[in-house]
PDB file of N, CA and C in Angstrom:
ATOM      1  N   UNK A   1       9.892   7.595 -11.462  1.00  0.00           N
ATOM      2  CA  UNK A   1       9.319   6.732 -12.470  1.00  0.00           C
ATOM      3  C   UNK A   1       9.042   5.360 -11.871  1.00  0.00           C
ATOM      4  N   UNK A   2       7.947   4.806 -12.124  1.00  0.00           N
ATOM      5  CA  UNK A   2       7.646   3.540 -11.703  1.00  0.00           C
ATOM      6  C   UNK A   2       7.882   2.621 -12.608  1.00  0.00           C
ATOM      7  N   UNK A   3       8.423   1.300 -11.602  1.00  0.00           N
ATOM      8  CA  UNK A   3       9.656   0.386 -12.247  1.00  0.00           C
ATOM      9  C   UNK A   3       9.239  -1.031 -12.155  1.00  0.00           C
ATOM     10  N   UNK A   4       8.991  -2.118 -12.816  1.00  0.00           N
ATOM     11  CA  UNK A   4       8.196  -3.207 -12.164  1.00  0.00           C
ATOM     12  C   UNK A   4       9.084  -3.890 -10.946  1.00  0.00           C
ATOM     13  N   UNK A   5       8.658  -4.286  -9.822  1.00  0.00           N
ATOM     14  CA  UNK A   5       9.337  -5.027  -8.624  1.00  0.00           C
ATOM     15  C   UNK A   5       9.943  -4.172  -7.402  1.00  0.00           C
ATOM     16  N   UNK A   6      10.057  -2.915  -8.042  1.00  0.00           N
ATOM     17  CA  UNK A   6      10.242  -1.570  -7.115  1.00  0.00           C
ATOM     18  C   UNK A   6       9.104  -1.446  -6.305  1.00  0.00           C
ATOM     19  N   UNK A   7       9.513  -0.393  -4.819  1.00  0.00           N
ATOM     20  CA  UNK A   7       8.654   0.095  -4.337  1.00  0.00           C
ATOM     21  C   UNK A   7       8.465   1.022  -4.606  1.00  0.00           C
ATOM     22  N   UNK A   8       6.979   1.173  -4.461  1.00  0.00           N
ATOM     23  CA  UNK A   8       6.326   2.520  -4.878  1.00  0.00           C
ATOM     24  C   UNK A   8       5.480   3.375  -3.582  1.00  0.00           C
ATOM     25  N   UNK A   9       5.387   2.295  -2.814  1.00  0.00           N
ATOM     26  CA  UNK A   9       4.087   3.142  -2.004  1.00  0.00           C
ATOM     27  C   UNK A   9       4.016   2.125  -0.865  1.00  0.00           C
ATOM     28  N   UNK A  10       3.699   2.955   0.542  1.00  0.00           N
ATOM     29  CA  UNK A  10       3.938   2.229   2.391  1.00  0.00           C
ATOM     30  C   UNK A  10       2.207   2.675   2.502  1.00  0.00           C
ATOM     31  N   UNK A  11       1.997   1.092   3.027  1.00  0.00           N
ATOM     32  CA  UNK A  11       0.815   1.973   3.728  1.00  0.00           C
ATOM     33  C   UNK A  11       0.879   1.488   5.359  1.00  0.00           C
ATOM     34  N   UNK A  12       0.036   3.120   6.047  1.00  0.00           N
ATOM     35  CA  UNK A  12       0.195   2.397   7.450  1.00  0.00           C
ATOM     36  C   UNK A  12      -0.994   2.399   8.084  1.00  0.00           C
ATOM     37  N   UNK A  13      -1.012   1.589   9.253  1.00  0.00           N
ATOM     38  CA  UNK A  13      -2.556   2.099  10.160  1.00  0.00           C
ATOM     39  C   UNK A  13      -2.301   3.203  10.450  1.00  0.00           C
ATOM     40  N   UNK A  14      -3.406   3.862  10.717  1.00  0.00           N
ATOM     41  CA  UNK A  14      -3.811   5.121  11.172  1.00  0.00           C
ATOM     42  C   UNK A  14      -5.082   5.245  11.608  1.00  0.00           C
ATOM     43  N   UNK A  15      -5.336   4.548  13.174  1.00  0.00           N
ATOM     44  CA  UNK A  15      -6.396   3.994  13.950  1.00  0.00           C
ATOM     45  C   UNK A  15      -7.160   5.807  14.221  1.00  0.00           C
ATOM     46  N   UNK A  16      -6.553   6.487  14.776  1.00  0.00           N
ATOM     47  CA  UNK A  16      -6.700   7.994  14.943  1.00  0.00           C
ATOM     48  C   UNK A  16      -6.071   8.662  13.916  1.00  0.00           C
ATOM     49  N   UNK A  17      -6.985   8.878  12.511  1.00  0.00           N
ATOM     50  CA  UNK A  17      -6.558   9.537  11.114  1.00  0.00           C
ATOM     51  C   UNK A  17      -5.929  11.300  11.801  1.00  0.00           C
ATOM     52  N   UNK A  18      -6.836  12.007  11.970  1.00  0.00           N
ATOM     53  CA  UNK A  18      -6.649  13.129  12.493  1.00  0.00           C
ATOM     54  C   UNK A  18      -5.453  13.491  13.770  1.00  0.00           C
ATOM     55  N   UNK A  19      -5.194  12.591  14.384  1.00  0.00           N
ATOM     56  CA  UNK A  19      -4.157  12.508  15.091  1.00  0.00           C
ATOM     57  C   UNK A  19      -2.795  12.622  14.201  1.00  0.00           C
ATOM     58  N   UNK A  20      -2.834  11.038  13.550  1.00  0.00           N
ATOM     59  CA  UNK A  20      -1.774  10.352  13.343  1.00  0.00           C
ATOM     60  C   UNK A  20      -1.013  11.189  11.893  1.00  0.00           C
ATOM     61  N   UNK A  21      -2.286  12.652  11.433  1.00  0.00           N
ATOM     62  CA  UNK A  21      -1.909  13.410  10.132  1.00  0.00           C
ATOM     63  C   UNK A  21      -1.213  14.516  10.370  1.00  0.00           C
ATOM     64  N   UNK A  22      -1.866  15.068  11.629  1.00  0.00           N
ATOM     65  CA  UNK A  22      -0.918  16.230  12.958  1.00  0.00           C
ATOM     66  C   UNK A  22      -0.126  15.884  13.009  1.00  0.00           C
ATOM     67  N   UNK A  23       0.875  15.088  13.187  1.00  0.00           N
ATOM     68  CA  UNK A  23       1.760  14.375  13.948  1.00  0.00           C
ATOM     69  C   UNK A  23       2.530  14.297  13.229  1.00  0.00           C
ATOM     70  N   UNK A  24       2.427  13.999  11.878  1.00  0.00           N
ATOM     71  CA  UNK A  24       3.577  13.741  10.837  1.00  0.00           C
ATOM     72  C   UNK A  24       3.401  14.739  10.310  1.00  0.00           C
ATOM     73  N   UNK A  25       2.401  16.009  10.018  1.00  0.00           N
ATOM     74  CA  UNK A  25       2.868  17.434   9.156  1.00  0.00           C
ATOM     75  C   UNK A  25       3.548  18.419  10.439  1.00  0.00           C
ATOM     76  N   UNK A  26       3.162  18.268  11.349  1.00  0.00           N
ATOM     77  CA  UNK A  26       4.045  19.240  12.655  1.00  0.00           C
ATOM     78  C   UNK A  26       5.391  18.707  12.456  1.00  0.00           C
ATOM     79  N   UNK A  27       5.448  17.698  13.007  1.00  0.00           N
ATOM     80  CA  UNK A  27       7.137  17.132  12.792  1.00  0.00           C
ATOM     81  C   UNK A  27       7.891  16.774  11.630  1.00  0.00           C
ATOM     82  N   UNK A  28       7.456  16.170  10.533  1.00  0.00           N
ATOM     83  CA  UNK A  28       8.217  16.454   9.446  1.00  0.00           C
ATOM     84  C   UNK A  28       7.914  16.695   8.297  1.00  0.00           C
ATOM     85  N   UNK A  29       6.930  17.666   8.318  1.00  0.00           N
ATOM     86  CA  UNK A  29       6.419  18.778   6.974  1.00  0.00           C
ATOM     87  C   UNK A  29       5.486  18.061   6.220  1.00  0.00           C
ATOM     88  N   UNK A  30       4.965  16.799   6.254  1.00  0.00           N
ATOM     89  CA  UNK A  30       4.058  15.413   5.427  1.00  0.00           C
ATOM     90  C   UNK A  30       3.116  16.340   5.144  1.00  0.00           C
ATOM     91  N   UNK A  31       2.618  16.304   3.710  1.00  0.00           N
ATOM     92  CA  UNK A  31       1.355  16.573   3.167  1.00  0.00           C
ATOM     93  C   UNK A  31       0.251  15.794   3.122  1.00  0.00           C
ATOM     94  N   UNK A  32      -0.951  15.581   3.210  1.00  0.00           N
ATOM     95  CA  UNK A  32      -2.325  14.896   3.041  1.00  0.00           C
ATOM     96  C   UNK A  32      -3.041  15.118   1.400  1.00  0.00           C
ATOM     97  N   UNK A  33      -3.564  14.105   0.845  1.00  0.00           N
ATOM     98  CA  UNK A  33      -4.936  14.322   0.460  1.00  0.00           C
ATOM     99  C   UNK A  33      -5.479  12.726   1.136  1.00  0.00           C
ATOM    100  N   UNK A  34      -6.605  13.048   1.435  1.00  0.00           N
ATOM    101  CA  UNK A  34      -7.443  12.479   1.922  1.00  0.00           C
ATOM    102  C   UNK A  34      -8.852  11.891   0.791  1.00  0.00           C
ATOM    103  N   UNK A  35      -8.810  10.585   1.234  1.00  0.00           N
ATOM    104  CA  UNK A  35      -9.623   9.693  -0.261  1.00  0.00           C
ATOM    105  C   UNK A  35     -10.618   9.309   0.936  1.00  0.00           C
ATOM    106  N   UNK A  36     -11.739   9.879   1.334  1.00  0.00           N
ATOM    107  CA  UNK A  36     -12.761   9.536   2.567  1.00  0.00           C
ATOM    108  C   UNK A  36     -12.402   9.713   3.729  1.00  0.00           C
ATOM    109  N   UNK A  37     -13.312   9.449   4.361  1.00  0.00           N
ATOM    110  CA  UNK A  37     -13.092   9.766   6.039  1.00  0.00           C
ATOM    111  C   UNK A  37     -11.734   8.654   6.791  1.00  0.00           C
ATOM    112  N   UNK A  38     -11.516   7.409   5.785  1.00  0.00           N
ATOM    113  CA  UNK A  38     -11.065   6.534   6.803  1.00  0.00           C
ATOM    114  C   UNK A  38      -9.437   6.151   5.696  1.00  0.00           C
ATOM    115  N   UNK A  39      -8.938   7.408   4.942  1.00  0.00           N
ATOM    116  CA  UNK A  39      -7.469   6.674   4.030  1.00  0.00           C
ATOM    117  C   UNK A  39      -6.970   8.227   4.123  1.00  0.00           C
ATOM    118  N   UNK A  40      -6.355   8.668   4.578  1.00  0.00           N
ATOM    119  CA  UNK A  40      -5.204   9.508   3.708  1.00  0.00           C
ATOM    120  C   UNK A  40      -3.791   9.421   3.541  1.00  0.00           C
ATOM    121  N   UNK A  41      -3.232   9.497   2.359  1.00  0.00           N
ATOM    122  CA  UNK A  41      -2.033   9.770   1.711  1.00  0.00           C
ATOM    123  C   UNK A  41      -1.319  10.726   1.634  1.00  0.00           C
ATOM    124  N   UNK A  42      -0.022  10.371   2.017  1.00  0.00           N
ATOM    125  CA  UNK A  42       0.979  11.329   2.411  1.00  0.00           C
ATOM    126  C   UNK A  42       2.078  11.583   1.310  1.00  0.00           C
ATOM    127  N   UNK A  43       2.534  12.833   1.035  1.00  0.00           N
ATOM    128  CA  UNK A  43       3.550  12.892   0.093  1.00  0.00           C
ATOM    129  C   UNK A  43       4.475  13.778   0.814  1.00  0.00           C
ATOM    130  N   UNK A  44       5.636  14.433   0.273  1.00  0.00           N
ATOM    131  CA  UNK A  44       6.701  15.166   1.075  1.00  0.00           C
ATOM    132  C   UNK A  44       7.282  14.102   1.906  1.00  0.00           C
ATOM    133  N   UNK A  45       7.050  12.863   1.625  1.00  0.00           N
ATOM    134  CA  UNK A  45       8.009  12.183   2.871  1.00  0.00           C
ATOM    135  C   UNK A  45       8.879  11.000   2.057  1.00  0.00           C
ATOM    136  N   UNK A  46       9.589  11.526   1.206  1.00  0.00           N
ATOM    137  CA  UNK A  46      10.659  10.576   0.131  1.00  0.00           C
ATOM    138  C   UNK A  46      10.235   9.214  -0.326  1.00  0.00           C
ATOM    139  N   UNK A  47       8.838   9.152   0.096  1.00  0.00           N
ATOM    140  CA  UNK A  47       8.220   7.829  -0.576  1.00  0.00           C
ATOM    141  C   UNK A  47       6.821   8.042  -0.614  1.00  0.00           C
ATOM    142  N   UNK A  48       6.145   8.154  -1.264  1.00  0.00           N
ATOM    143  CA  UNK A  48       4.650   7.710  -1.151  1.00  0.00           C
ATOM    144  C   UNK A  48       3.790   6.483  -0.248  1.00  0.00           C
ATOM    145  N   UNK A  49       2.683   6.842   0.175  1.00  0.00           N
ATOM    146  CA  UNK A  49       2.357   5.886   0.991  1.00  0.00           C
ATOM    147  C   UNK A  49       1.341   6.815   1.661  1.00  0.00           C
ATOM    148  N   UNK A  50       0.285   5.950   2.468  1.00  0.00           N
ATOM    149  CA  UNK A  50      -0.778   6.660   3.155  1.00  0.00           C
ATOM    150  C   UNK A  50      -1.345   5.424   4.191  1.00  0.00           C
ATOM    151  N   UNK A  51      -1.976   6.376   5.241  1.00  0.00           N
ATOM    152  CA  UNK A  51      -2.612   6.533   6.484  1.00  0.00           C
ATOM    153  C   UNK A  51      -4.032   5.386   6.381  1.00  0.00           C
ATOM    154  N   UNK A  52      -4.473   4.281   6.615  1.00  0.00           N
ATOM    155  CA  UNK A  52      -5.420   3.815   6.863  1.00  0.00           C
ATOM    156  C   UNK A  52      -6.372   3.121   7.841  1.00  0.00           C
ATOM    157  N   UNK A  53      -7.151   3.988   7.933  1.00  0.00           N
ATOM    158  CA  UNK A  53      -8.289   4.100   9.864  1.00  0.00           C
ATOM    159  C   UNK A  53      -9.412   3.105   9.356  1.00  0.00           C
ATOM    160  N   UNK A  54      -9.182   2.511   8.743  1.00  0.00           N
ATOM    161  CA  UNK A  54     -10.906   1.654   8.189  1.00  0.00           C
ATOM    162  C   UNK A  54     -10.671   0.208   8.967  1.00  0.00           C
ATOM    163  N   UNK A  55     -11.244   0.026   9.897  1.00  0.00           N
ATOM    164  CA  UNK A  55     -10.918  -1.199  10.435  1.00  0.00           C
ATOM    165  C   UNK A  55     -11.101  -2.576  10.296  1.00  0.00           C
ATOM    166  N   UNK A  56     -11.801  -2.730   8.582  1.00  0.00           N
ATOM    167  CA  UNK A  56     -12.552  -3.231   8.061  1.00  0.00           C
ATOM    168  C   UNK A  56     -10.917  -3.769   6.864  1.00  0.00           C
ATOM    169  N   UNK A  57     -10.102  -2.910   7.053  1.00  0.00           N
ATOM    170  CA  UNK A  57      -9.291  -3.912   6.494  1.00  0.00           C
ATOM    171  C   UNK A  57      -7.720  -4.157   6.893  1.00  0.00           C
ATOM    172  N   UNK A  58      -8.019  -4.193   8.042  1.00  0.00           N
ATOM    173  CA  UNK A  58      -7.287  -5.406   9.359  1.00  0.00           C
ATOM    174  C   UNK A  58      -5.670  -5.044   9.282  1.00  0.00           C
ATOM    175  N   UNK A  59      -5.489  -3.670   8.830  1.00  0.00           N
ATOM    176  CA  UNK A  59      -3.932  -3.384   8.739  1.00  0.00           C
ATOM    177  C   UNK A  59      -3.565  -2.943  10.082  1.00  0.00           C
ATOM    178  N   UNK A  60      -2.773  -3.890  10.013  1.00  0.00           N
ATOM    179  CA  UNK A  60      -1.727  -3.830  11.797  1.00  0.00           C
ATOM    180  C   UNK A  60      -0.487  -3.604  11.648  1.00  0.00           C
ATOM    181  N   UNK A  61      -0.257  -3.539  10.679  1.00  0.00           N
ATOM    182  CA  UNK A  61       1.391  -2.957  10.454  1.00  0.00           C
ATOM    183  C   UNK A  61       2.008  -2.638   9.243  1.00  0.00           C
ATOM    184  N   UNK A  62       3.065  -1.476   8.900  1.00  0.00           N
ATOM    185  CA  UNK A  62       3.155  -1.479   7.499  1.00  0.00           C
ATOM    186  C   UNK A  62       2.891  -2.350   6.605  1.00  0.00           C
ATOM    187  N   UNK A  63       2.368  -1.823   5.176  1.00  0.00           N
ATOM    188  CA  UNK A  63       2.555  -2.900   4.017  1.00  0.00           C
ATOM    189  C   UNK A  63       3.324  -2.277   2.799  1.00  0.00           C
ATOM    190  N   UNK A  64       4.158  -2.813   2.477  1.00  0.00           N
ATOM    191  CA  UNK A  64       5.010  -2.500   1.112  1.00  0.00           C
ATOM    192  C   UNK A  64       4.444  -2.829   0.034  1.00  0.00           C
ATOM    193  N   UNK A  65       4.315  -1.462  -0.963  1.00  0.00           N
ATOM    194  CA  UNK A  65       3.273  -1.898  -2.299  1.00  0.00           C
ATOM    195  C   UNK A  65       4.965  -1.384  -3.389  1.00  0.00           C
ATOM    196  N   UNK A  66       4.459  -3.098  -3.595  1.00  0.00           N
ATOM    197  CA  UNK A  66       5.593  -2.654  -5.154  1.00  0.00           C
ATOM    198  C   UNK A  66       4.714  -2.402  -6.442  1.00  0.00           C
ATOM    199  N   UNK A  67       5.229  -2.244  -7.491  1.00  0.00           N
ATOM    200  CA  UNK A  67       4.778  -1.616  -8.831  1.00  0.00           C
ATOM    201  C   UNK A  67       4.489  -3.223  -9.882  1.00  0.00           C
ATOM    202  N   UNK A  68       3.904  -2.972 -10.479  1.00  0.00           N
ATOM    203  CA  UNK A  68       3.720  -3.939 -11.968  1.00  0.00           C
ATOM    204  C   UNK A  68       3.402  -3.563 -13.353  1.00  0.00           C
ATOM    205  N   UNK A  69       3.781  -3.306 -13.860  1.00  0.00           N
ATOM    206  CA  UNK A  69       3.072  -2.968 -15.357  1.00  0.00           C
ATOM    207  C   UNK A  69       1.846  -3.980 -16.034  1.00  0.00           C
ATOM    208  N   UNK A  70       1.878  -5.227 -15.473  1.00  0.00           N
ATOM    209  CA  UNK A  70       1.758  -6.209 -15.319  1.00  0.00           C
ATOM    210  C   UNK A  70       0.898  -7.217 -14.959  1.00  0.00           C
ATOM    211  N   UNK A  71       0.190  -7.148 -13.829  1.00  0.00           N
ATOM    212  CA  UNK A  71      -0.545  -7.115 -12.710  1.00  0.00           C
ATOM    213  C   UNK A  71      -0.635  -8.603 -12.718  1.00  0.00           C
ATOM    214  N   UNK A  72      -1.339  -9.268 -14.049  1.00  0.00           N
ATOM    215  CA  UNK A  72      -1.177 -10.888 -13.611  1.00  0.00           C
ATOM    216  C   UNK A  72      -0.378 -11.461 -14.042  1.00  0.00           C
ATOM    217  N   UNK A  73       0.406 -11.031 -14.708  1.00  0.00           N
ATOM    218  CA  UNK A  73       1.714 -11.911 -14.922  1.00  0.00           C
ATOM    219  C   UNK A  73       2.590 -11.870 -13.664  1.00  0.00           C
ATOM    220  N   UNK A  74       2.800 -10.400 -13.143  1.00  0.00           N
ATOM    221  CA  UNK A  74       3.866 -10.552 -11.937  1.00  0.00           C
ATOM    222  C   UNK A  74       3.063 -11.345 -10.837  1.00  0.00           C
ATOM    223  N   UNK A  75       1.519 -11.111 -10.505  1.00  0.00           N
ATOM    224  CA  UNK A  75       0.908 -12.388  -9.922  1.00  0.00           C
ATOM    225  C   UNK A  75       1.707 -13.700 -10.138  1.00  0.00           C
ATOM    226  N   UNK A  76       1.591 -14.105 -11.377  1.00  0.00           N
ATOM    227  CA  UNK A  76       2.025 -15.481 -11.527  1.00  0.00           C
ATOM    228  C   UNK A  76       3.441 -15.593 -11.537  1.00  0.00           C
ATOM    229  N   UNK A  77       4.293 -14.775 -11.479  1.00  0.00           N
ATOM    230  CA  UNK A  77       5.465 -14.840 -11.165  1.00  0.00           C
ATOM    231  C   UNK A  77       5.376 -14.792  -9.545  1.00  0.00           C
ATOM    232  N   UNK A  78       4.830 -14.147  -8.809  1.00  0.00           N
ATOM    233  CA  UNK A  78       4.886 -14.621  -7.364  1.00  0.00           C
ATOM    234  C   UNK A  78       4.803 -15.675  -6.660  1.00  0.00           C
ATOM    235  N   UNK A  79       3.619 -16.448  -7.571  1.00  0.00           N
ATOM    236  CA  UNK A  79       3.119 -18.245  -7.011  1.00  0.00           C
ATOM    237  C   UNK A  79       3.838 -18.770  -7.231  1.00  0.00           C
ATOM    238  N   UNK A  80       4.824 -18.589  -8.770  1.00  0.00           N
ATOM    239  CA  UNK A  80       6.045 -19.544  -9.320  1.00  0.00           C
ATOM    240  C   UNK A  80       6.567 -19.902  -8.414  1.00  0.00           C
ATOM    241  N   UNK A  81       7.555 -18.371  -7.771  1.00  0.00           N
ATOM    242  CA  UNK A  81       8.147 -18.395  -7.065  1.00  0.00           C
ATOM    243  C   UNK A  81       8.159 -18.550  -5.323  1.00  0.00           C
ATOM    244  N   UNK A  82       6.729 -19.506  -5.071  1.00  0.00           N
ATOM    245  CA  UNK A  82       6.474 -19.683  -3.392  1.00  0.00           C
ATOM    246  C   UNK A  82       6.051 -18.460  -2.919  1.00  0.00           C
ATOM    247  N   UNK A  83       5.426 -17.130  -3.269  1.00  0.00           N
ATOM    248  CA  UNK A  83       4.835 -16.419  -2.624  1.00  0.00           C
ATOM    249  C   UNK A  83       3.440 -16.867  -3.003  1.00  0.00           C
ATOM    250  N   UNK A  84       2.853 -16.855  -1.455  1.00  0.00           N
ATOM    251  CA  UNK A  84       0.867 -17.052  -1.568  1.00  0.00           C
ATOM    252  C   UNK A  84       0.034 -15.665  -1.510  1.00  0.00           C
ATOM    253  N   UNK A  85      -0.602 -16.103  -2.522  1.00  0.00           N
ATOM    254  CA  UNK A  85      -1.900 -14.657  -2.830  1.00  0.00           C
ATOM    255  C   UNK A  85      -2.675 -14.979  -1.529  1.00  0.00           C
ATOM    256  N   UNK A  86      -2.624 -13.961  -0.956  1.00  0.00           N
ATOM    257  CA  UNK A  86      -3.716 -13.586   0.322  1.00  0.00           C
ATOM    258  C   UNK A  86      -4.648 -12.523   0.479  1.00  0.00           C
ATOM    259  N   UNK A  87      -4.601 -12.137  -0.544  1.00  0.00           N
ATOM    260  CA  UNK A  87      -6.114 -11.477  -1.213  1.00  0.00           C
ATOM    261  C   UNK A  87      -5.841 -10.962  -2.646  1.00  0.00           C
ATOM    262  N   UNK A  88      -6.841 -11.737  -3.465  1.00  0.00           N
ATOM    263  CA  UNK A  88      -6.813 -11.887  -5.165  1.00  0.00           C
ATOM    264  C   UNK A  88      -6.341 -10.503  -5.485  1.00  0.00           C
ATOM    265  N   UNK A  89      -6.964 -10.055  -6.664  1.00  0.00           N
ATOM    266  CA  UNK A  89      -7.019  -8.632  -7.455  1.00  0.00           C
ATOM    267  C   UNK A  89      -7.905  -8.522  -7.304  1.00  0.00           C
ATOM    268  N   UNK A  90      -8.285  -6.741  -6.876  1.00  0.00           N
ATOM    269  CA  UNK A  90      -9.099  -5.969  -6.727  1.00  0.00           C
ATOM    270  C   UNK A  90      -8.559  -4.516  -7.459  1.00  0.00           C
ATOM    271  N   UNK A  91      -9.752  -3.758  -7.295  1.00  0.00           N
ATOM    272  CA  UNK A  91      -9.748  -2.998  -7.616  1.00  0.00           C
ATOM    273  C   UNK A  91     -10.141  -1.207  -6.595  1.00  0.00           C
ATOM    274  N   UNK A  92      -9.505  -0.261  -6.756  1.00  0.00           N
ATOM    275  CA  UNK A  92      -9.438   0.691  -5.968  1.00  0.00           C
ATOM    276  C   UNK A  92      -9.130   1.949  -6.625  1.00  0.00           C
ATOM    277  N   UNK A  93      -9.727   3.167  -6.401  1.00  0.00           N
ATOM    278  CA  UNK A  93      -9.525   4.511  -6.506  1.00  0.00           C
ATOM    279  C   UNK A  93      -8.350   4.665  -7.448  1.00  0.00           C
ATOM    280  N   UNK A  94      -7.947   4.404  -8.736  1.00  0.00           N
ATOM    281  CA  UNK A  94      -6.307   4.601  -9.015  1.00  0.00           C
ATOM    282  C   UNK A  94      -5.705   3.418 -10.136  1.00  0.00           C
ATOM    283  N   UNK A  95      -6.271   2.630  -9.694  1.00  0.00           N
ATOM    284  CA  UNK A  95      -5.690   0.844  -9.620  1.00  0.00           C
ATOM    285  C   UNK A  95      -6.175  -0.241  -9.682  1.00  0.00           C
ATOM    286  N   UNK A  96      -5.606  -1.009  -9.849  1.00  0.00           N
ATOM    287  CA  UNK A  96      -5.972  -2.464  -9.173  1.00  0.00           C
ATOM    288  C   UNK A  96      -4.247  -2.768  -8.402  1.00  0.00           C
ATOM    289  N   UNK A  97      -4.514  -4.394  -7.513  1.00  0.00           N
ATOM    290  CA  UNK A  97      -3.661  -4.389  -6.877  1.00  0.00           C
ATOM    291  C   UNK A  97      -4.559  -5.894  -6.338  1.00  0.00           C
ATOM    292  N   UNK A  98      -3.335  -6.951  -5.411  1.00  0.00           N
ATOM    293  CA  UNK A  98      -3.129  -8.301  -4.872  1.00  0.00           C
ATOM    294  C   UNK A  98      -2.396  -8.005  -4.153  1.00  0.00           C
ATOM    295  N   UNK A  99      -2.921  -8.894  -2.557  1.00  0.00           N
ATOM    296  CA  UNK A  99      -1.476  -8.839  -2.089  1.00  0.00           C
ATOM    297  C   UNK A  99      -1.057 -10.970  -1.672  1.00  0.00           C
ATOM    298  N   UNK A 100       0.467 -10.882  -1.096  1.00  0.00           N
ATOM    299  CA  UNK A 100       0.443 -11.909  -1.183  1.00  0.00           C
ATOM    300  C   UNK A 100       1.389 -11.989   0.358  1.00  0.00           C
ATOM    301  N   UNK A 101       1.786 -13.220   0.781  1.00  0.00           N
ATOM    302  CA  UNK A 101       2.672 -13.388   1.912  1.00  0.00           C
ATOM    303  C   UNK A 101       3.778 -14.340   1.108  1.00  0.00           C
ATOM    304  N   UNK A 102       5.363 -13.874   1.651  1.00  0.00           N
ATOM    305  CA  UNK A 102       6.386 -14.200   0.794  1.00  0.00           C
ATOM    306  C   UNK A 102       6.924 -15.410   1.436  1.00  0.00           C
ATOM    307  N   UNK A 103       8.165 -16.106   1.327  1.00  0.00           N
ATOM    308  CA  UNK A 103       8.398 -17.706   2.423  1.00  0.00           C
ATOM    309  C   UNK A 103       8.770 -17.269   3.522  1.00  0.00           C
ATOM    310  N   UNK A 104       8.727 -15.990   3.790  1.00  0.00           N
ATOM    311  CA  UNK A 104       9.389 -15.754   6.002  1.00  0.00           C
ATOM    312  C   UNK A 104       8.178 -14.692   6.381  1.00  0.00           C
ATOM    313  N   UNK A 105       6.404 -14.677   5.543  1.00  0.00           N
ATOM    314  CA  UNK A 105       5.508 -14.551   6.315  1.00  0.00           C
ATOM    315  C   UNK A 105       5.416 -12.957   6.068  1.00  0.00           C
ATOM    316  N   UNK A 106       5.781 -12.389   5.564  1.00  0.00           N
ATOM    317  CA  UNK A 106       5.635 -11.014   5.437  1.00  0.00           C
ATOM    318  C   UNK A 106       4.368 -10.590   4.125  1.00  0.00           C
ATOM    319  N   UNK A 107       3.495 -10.008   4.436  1.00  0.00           N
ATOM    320  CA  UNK A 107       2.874  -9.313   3.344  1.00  0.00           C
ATOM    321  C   UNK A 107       3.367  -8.241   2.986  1.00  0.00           C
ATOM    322  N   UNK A 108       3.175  -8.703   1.504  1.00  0.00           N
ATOM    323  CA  UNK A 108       3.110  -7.278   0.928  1.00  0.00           C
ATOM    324  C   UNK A 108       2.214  -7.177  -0.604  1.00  0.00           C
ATOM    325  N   UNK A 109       2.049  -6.214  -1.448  1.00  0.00           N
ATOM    326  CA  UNK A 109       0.900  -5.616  -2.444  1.00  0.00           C
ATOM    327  C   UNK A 109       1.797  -5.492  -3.440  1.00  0.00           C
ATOM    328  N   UNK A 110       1.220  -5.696  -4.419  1.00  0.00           N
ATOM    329  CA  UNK A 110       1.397  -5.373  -5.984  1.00  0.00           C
ATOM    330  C   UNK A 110       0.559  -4.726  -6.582  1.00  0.00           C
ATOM    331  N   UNK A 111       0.553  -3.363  -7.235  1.00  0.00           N
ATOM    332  CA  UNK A 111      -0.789  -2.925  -7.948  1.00  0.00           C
ATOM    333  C   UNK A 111       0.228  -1.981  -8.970  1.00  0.00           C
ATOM    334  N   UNK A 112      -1.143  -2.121 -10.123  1.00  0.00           N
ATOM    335  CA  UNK A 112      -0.854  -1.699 -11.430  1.00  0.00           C
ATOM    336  C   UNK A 112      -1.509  -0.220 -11.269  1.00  0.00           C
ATOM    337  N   UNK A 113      -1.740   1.164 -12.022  1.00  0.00           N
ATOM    338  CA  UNK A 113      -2.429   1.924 -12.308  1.00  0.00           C
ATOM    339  C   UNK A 113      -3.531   1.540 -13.270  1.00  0.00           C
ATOM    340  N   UNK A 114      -4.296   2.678 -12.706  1.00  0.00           N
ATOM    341  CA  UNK A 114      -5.846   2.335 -14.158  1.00  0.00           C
ATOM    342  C   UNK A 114      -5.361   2.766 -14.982  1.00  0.00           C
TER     343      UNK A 114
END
């Protein structure tokens, strides 16, 4: 069940999609669906989260997506609290979602369901 401030969902690069999807269903059983040539999402692996090869949006290292029921209020509970929005709300396949960088520099995402 999704919880507001919980994590819900990892996303990672996945510069070589087709590689990097081998690799995790050979070795530890990870399932795919695939949302285009350049995102797929993995389940069977005790968290949700998916694979992203689009180089167009500059992911170099995990990102932690927590949950909101919410979307601009927990926004504005982030600024309250010294985290900076580093890319507004948008919208995506599922969702919408912001992400922000917290006070020791780490990004991470917030997104609501449609």
């Amino acid at each position: 069940m999704l919880e507001d401030g919980k994590i819900s969902y990892v996303e990672m690069p996945g510069q070589d999609l087709p590689a990097t999807k081998d690799f995790y269903a050979k070795t530890f059983g990870w399932t795919f669906t695939d949302y285009g040539p350049t995102y797929a999402a993995f389940g069977d692996a005790g968290i949700d989260g998916g694979f992203d090869a689009d180089p167009e949006a500059g992911l170099t290292k995990p990102l932690v997506v927590l949950f909101a029921r919410d979307l601009e209020a927990m926004e504005t509970k982030v600024k309250a609290s010294g985290g900076v929005i580093t890319v507004p709300i948008f919208a995506f396949p599922g969702g919408r979602r912001f992400h922000f960088r917290d006070p020791s520099g780490n990004e991470l995402a917030v997104f609501t369901e449609a």
